[in-house]
C-alpha atoms as a PDB file:
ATOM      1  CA  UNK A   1      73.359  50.119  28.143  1.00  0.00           C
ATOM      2  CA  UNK A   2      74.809  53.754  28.539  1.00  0.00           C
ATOM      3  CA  UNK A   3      72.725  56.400  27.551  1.00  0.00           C
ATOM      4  CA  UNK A   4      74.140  59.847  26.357  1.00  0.00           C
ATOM      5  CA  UNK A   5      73.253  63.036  28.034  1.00  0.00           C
ATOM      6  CA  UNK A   6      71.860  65.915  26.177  1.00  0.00           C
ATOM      7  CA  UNK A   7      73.965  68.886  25.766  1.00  0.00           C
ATOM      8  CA  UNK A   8      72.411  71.101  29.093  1.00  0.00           C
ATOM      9  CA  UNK A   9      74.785  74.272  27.622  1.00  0.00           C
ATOM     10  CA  UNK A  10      72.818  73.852  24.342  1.00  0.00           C
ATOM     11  CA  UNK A  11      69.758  73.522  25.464  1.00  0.00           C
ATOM     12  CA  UNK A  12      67.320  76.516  26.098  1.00  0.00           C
ATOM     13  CA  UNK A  13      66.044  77.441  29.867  1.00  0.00           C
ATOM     14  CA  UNK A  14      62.258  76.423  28.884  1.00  0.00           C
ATOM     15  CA  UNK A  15      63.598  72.606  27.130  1.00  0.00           C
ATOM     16  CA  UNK A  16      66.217  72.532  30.343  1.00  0.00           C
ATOM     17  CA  UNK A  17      63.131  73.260  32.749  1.00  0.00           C
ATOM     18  CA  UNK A  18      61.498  70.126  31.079  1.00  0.00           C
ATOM     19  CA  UNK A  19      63.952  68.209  31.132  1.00  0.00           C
ATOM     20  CA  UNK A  20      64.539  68.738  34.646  1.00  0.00           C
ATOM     21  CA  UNK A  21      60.836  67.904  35.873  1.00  0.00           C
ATOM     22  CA  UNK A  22      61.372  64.617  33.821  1.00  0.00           C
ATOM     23  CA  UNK A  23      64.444  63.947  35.197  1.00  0.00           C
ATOM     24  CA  UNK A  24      64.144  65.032  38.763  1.00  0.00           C
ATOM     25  CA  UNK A  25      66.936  62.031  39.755  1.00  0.00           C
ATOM     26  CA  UNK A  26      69.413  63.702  37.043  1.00  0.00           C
ATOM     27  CA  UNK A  27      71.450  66.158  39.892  1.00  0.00           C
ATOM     28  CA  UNK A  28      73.906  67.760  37.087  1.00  0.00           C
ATOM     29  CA  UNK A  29      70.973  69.144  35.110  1.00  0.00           C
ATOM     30  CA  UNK A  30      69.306  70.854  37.915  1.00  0.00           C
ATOM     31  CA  UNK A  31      72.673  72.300  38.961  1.00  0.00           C
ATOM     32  CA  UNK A  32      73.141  73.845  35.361  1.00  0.00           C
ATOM     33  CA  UNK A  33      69.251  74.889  35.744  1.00  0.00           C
ATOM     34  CA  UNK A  34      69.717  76.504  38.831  1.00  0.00           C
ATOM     35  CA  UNK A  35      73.164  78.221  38.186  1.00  0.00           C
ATOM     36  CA  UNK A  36      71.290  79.747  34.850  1.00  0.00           C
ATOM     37  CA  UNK A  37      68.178  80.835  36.550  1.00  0.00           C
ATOM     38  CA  UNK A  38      70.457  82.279  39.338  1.00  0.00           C
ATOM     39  CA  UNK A  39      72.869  84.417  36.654  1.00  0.00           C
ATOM     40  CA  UNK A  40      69.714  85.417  34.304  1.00  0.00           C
ATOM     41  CA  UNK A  41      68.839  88.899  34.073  1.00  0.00           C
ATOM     42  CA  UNK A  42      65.355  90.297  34.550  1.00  0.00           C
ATOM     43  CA  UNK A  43      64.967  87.523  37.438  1.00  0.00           C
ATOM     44  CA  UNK A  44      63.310  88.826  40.787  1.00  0.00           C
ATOM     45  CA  UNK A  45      64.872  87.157  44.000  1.00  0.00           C
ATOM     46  CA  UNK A  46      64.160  88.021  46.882  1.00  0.00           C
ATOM     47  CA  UNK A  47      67.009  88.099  49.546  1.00  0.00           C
ATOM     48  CA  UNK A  48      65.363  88.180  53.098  1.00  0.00           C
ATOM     49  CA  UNK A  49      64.571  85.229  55.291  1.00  0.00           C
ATOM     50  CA  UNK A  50      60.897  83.637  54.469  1.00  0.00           C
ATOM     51  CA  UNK A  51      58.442  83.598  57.094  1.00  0.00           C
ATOM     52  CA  UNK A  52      55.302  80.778  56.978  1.00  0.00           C
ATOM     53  CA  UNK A  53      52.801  82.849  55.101  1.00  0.00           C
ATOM     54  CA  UNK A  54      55.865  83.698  52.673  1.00  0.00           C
ATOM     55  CA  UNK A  55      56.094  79.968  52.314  1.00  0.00           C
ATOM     56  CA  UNK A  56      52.538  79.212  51.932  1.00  0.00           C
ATOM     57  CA  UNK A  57      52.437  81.687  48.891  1.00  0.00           C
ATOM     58  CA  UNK A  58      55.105  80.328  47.180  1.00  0.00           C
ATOM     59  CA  UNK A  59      53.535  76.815  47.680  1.00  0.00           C
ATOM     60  CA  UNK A  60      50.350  77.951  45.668  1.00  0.00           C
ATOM     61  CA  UNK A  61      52.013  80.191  43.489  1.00  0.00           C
ATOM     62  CA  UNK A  62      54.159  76.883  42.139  1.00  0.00           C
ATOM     63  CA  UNK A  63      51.183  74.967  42.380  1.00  0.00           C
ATOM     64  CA  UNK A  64      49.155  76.945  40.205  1.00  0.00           C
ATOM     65  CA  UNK A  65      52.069  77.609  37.951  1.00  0.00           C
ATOM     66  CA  UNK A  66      52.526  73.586  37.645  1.00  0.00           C
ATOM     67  CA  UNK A  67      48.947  73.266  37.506  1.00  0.00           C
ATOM     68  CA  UNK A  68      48.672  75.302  34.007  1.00  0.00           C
ATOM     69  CA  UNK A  69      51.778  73.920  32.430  1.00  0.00           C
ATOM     70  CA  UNK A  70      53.215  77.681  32.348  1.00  0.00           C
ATOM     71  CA  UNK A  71      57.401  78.263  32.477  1.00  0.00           C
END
C-alpha cells in the first residue's frame, strides 16, 4: 500500500521539525527542513571550522534541547 506524503511546503518549520524526528529515514523532508532553516532569517550560523570543545557544546546543547521537548 502507497502512502501519501504530507505537503512539506505547507507545513510549518515547528510540524516539519516533527515530522522529521519521526521520520528520520524520510531524506526529502529533511532536505526541505534544512534548505528552510538555512534561508530563515533571524538564524545564527556560525561559519568557522569547529574545534572539539565546539563540538562537545553543541552535543549538550542538542541534548538538553531534545531533552525538554523545546524547537
Amino acid at each position: 500500500m502507497m502512502t501519501l506524503k504530507p505537503n512539506f511546503q505547507q507545513m510549518s518549520r515547528k510540524e516539519l521539525r516533527t515530522y522529521v524526528l519521526a521520520h528520520r529515514e524520510d531524506d526529502e523532508a529533511l532536505r526541505i527542513y534544512m534548505d528552510r532553516l538555512h534561508n530563515e532569517s533571524g538564524i545564527i550560523r556560525h561559519t568557522g571550522g569547529l574545534n572539539e570543545e565546539d563540538f562537545n557544546q553543541l552535543e549538550q546543547l542538542i541534548e538538553r534541547r531534545v531533552g525538554n521537548g523545546n524547537t
